[in-house]
Protein backbone atom coordinates (compact mmCIF):
# COMPACT_ATOMS: atom_id res chain seq x y z
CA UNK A 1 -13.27 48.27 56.68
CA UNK A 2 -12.84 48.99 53.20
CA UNK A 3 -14.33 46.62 50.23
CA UNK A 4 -12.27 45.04 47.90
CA UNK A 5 -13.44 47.42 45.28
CA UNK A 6 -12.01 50.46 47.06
CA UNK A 7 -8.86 48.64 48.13
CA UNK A 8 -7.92 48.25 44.94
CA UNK A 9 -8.97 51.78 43.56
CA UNK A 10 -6.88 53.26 46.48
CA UNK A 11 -3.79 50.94 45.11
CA UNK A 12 -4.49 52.31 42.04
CA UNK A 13 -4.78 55.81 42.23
CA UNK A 14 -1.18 55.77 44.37
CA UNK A 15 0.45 53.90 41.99
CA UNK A 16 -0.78 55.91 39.09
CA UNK A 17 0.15 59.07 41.01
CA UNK A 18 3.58 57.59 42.14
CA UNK A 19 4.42 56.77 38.14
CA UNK A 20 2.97 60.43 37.20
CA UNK A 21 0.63 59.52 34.83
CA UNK A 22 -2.47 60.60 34.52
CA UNK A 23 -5.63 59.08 34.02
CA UNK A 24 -5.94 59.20 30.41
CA UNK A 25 -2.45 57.43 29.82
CA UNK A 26 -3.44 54.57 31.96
CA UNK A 27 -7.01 53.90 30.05
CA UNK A 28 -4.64 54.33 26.51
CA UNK A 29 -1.81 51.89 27.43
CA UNK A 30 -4.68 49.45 28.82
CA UNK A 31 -6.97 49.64 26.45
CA UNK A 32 -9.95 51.41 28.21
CA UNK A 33 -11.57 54.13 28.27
CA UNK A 34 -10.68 57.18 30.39
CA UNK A 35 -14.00 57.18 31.74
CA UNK A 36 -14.29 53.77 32.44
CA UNK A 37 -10.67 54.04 34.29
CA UNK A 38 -11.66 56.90 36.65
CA UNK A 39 -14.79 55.00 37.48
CA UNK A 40 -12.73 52.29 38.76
CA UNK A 41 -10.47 54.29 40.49
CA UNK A 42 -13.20 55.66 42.70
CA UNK A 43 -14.62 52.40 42.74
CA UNK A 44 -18.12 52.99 41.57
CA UNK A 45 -17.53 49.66 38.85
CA UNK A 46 -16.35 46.15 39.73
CA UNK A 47 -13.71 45.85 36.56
CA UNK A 48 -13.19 42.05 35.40
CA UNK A 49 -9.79 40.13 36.06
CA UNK A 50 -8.44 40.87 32.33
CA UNK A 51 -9.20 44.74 32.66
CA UNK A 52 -7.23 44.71 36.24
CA UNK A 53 -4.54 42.52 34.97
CA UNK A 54 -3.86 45.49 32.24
CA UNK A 55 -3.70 48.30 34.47
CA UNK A 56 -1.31 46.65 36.80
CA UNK A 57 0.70 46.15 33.86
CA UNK A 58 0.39 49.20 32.59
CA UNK A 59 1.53 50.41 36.32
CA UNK A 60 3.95 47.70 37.18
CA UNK A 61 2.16 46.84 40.26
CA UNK A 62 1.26 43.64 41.33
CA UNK A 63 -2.59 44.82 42.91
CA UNK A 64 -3.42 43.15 46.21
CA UNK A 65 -7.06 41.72 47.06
């Protein structure tokens, strides 16, 4: 079974690919850093409730936990 952490990075990464942006747009329009955005996407970093609630915004996704 997957953790949360990479159930959410997989939601993200399909999302992000389904919109076409790339990696460095989402960290810009959320206020992160690209680095710190990739590193959640392949779920190496546990981001905080305010960080995911600006990326799903920035991806007009609800995320699912």
């Amino acid at each position: 079974m997957a953790s949360t952490r990479e159930s959410i990075a997989k939601q993200l990464k399909e999302a992000r690919e389904k919109s076409g942006l790339t990696q460095a747009d989402v960290a810009e329009k959320s206020e992160i850093t690209t680095n710190y955005y990739a590193m959640i996407e392949r779920a190496e970093v546990n981001a905080n409730s305010d960080i995911l609630g600006r990326i799903a915004k920035t991806l007009k996704i609800t995320i699912k936990i």
